[in-house]
C-alpha atoms as a PDB file:
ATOM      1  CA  UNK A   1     -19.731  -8.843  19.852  1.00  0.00           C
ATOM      2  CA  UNK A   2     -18.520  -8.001  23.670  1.00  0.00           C
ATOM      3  CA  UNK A   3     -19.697  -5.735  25.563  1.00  0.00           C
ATOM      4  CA  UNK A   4     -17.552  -4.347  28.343  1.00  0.00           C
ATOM      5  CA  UNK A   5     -19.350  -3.085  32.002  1.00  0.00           C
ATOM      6  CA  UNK A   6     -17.312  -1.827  34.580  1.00  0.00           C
ATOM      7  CA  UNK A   7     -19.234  -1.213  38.168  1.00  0.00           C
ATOM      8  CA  UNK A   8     -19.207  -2.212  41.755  1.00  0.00           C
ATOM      9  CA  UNK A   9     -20.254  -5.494  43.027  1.00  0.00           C
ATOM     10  CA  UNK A  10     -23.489  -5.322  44.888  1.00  0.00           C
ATOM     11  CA  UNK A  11     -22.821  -8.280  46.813  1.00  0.00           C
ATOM     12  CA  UNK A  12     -20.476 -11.042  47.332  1.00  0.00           C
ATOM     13  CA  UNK A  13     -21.129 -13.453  44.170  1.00  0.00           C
ATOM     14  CA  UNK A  14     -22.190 -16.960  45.332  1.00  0.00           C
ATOM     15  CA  UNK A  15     -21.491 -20.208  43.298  1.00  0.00           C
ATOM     16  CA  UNK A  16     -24.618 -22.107  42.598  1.00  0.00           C
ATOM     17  CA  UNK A  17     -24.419 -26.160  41.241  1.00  0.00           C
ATOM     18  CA  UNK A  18     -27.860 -26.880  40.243  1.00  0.00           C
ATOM     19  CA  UNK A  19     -27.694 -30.723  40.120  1.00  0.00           C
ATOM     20  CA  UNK A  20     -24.524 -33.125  41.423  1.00  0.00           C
ATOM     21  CA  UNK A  21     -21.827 -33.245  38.466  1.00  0.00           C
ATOM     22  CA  UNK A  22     -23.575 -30.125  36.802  1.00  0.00           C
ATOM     23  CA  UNK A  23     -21.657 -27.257  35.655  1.00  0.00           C
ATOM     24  CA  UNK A  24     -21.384 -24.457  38.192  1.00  0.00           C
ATOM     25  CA  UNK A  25     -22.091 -20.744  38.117  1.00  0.00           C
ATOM     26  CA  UNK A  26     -22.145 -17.751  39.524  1.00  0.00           C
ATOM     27  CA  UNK A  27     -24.334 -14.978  39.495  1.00  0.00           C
ATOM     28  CA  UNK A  28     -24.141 -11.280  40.424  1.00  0.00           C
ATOM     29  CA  UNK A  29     -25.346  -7.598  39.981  1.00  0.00           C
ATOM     30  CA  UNK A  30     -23.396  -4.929  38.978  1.00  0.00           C
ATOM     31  CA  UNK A  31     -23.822  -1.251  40.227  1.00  0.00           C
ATOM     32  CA  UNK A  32     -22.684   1.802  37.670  1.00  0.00           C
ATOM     33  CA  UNK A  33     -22.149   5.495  38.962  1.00  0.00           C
ATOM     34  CA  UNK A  34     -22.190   8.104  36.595  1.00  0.00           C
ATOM     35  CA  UNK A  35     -21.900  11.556  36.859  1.00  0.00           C
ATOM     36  CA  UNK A  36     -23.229  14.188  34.476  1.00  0.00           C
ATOM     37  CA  UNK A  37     -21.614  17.695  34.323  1.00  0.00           C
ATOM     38  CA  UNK A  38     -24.215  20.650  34.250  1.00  0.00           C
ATOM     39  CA  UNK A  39     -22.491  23.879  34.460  1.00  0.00           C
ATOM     40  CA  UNK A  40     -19.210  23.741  36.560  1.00  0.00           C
ATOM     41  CA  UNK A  41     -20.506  21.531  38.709  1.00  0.00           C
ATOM     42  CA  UNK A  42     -20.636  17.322  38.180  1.00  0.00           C
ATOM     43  CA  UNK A  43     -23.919  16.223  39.110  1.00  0.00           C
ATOM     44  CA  UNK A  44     -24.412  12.599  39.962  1.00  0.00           C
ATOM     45  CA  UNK A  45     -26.725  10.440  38.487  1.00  0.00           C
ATOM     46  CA  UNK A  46     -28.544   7.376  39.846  1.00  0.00           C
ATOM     47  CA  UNK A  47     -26.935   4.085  39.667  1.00  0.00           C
ATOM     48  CA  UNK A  48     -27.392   1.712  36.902  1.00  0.00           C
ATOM     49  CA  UNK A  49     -27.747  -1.957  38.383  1.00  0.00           C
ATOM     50  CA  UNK A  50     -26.717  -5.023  35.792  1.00  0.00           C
ATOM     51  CA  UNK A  51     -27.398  -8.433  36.346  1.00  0.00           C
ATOM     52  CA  UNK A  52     -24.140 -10.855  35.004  1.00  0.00           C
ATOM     53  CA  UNK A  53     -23.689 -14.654  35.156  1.00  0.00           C
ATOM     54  CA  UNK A  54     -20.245 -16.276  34.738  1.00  0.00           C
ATOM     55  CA  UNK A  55     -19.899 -20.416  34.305  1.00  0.00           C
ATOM     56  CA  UNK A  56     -17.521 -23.119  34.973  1.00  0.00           C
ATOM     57  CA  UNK A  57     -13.802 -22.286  36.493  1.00  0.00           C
ATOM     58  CA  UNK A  58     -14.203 -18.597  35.792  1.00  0.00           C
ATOM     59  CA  UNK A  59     -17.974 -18.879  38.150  1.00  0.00           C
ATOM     60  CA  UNK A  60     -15.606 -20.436  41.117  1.00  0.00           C
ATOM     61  CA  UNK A  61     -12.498 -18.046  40.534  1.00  0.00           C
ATOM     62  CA  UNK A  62     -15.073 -14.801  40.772  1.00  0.00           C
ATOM     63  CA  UNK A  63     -16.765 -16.595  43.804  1.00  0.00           C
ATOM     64  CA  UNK A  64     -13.116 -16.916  45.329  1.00  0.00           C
ATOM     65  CA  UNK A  65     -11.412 -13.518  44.641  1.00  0.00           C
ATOM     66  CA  UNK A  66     -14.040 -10.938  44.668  1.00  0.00           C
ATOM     67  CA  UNK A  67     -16.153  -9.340  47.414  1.00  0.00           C
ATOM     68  CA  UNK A  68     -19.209  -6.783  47.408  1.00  0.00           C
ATOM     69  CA  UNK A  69     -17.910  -3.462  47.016  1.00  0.00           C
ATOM     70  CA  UNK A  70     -15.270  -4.068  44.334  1.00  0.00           C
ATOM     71  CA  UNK A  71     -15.082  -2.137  41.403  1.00  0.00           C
ATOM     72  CA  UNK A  72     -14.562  -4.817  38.624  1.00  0.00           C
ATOM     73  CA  UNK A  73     -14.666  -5.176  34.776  1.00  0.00           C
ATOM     74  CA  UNK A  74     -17.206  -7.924  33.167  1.00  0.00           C
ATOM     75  CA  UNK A  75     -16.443  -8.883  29.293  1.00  0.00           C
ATOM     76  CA  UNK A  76     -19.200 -10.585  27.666  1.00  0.00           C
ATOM     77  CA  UNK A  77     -22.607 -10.895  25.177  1.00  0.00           C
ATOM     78  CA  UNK A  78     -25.963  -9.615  26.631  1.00  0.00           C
ATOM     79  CA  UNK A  79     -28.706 -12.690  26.834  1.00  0.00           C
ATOM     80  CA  UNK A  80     -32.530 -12.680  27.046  1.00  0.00           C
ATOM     81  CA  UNK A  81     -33.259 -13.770  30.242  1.00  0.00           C
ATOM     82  CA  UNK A  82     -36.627 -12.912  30.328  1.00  0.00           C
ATOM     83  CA  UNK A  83     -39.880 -15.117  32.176  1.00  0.00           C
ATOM     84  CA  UNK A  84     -43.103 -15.638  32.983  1.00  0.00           C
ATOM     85  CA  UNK A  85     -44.305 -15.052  36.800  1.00  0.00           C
ATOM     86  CA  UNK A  86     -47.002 -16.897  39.018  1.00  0.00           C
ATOM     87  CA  UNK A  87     -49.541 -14.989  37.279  1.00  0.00           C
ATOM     88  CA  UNK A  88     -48.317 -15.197  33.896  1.00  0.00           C
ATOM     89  CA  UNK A  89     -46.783 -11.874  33.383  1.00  0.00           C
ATOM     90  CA  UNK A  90     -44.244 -11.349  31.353  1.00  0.00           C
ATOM     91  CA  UNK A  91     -40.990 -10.199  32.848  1.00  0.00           C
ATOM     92  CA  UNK A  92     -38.039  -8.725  30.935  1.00  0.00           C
ATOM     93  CA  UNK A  93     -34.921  -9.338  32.410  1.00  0.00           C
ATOM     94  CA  UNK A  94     -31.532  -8.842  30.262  1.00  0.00           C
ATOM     95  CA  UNK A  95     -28.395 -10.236  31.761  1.00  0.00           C
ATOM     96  CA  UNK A  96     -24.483 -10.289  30.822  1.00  0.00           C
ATOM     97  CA  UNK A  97     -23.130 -13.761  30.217  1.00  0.00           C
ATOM     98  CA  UNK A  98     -19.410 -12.881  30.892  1.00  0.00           C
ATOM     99  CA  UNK A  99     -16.589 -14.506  29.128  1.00  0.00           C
ATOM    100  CA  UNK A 100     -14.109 -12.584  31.458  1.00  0.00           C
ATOM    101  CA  UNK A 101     -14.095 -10.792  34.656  1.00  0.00           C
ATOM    102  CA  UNK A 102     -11.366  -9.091  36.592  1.00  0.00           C
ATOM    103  CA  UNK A 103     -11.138  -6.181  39.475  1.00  0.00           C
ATOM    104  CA  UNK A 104      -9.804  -3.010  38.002  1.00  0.00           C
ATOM    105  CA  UNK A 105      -7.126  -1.295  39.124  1.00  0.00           C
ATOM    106  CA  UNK A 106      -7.505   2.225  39.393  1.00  0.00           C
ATOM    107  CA  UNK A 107      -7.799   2.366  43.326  1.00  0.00           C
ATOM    108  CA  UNK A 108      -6.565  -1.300  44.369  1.00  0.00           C
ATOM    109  CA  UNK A 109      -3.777  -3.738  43.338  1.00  0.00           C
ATOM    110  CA  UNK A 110      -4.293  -7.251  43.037  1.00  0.00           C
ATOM    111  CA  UNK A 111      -2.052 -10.564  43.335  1.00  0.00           C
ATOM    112  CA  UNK A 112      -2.660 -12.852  40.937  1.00  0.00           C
ATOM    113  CA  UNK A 113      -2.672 -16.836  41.792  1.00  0.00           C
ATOM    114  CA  UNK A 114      -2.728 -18.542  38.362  1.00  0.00           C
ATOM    115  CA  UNK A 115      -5.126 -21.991  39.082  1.00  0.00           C
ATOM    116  CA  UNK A 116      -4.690 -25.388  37.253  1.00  0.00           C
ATOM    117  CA  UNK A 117      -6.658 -25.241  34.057  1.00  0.00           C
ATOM    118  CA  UNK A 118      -9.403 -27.532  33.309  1.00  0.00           C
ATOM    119  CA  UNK A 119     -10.927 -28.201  30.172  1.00  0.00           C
ATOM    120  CA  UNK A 120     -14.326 -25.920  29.688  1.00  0.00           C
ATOM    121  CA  UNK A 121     -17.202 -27.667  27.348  1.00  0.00           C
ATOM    122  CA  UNK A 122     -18.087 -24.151  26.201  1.00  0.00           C
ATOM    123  CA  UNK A 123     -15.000 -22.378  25.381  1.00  0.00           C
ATOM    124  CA  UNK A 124     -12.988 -23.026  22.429  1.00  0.00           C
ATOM    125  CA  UNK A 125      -9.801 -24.608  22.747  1.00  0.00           C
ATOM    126  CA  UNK A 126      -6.158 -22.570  22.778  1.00  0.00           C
ATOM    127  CA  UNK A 127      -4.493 -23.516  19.204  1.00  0.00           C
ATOM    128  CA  UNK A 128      -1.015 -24.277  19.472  1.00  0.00           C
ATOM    129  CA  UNK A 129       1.325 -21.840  17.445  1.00  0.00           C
ATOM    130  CA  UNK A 130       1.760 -23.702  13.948  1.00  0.00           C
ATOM    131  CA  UNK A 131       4.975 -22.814  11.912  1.00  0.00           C
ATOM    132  CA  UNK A 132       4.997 -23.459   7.803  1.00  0.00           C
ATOM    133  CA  UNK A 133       6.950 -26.618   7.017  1.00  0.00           C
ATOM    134  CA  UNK A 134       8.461 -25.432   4.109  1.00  0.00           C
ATOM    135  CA  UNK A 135      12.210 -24.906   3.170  1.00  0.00           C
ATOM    136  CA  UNK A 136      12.233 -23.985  -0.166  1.00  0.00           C
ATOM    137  CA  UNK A 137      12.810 -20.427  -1.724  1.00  0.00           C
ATOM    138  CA  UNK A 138       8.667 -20.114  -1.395  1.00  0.00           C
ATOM    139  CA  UNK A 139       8.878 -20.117   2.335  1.00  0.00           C
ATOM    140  CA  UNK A 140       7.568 -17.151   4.135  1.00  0.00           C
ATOM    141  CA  UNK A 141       9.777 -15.663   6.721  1.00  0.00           C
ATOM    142  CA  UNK A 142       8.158 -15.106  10.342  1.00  0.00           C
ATOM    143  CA  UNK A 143       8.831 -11.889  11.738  1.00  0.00           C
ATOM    144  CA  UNK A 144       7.574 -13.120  15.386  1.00  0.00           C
ATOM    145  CA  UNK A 145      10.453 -13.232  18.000  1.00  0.00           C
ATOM    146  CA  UNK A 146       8.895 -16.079  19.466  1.00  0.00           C
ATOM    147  CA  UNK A 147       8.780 -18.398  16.400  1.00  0.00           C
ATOM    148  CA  UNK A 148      12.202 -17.653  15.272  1.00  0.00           C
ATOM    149  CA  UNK A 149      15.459 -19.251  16.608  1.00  0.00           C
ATOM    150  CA  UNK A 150      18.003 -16.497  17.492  1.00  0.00           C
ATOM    151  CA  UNK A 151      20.467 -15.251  15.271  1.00  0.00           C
ATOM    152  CA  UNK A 152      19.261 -18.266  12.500  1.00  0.00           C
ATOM    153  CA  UNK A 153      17.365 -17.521   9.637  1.00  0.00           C
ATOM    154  CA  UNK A 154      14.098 -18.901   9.289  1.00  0.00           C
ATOM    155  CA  UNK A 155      15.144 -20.847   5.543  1.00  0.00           C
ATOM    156  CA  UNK A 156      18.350 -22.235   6.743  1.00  0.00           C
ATOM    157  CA  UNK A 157      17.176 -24.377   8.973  1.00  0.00           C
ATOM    158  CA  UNK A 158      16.926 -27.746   8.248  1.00  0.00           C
ATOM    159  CA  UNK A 159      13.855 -30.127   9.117  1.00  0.00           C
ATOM    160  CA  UNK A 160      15.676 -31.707  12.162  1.00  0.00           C
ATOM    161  CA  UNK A 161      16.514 -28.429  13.834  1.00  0.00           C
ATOM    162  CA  UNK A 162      13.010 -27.207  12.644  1.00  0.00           C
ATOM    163  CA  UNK A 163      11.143 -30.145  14.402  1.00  0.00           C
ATOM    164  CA  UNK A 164      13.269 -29.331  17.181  1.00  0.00           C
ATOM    165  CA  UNK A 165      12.874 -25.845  17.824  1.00  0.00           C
ATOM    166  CA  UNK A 166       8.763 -26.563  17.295  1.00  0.00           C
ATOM    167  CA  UNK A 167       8.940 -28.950  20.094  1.00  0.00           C
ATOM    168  CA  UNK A 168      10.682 -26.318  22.267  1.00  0.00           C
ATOM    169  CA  UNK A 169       7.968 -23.998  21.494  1.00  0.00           C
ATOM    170  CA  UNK A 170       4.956 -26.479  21.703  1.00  0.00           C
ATOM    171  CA  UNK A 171       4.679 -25.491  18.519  1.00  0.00           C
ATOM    172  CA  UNK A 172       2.903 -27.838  15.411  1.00  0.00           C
ATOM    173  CA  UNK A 173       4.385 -28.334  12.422  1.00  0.00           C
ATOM    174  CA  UNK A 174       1.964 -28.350   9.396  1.00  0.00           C
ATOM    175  CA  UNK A 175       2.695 -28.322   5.637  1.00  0.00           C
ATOM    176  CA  UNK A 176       2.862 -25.070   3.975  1.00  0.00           C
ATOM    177  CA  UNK A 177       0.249 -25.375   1.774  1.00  0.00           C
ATOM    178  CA  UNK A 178      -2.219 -25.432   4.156  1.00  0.00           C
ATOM    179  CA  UNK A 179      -1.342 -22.254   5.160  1.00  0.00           C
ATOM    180  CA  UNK A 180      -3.951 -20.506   2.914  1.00  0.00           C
ATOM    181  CA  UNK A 181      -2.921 -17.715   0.272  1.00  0.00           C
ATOM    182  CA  UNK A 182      -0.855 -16.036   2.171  1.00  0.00           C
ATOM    183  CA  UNK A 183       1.875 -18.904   1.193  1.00  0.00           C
ATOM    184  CA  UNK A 184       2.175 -19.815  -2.765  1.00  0.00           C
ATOM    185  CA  UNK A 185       0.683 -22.876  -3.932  1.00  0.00           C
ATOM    186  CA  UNK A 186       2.280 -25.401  -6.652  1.00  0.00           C
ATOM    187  CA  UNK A 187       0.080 -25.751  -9.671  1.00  0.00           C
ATOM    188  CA  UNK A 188      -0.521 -29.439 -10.816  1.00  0.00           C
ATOM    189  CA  UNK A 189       0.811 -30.532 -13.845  1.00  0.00           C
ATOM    190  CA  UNK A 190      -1.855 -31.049 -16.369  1.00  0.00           C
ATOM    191  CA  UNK A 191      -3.004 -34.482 -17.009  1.00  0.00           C
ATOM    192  CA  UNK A 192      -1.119 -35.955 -20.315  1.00  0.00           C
ATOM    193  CA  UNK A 193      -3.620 -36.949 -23.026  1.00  0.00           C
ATOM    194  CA  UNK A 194      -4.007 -40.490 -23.806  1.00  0.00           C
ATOM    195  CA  UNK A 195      -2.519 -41.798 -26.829  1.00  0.00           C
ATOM    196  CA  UNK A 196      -2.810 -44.972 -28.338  1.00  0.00           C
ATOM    197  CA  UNK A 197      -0.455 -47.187 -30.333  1.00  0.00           C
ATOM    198  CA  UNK A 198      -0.842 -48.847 -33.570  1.00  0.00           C
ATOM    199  CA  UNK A 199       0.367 -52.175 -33.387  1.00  0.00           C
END
């Protein structure tokens, strides 16, 4: 489940590569300011520091856009990062692992750059948008915009201008009945029984 902090940066985040051809990361600590209301007034409360770590393009986009002092958002899973000191004591340390981080924009704007994307060994792939190959009256008709050739309807089209407008899309074709139950599945004939002939 994510978990969503939004605070200041306490300094400018550095990329770290531990080892040549290793995968790189960044880490950083998070300030939050709260205020509590007592009475009229808003009091303020002391800051809450987080410690996050980001990995791989996201570590060296983070190292290259944001600065210490920026309020920003970090999306992500909390980790044990807890260890053992010089004298064997026992140190608890919980840190964010974020999936996604971004400055907010409630007293800044921001220009975004989009990068070349490389492949990440720890995020899942993108699936391509898949569209039922089936023409017959069973077909289920898709509602989304993108998926659906203008001013066509979904069953008239016939597996030529299908394969084309799935190749516009980067779209992949796959057989209906893999589509789960949402689609109705053909029930197999039962086997005939064996008879034998008297000669």
């Amino acid at each position: 489940m994510d978990n969503v902090i939004v605070g200041n940066l306490c300094q400018d985040p550095i990329l770290r590569q531990p080892t040549r051809g290793s995968r790189p990361f960044a880490k950083f600590t998070l300030a939050v300011n709260t205020r509590r209301r007592v009475g009229q007034d808003f009091v303020e409360r002391p800051p809450v520091f987080h410690r996050v770590v980001c990995f791989g393009p996201l570590a060296e986009n983070v190292t290259n856009s944001l600065r210490k002092g920026m309020e920003v958002v970090a999306v992500g899973e909390w980790a044990d990062d807890s260890y053992s000191d010089e004298q064997g004591q026992r140190k608890i340390q919980i840190t964010m692992e974020a999936r996604t981080i971004g400055p907010t924009l409630r007293w800044a704007t921001a220009e975004i750059t989009r990068t070349e994307r490389r492949p990440d060994p720890d995020t899942p792939p993108t699936l391509a948008p898949t569209i039922p190959l089936d023409l017959g009256p069973t077909a289920t008709q898709i509602d989304d915009p993108d998926l659906t050739p203008v001013n066509t309807p979904f069953q008239s089209l016939t597996p030529d201008q299908l394969r084309t407008a799935a190749a516009e899309l980067g779209a992949e074709l796959i057989p209906a009945t893999t589509m789960g139950r949402t689609l109705r599945r053909r029930k197999k004939p039962d086997p005939e029984p064996a008879t034998s002939q008297a000669t």
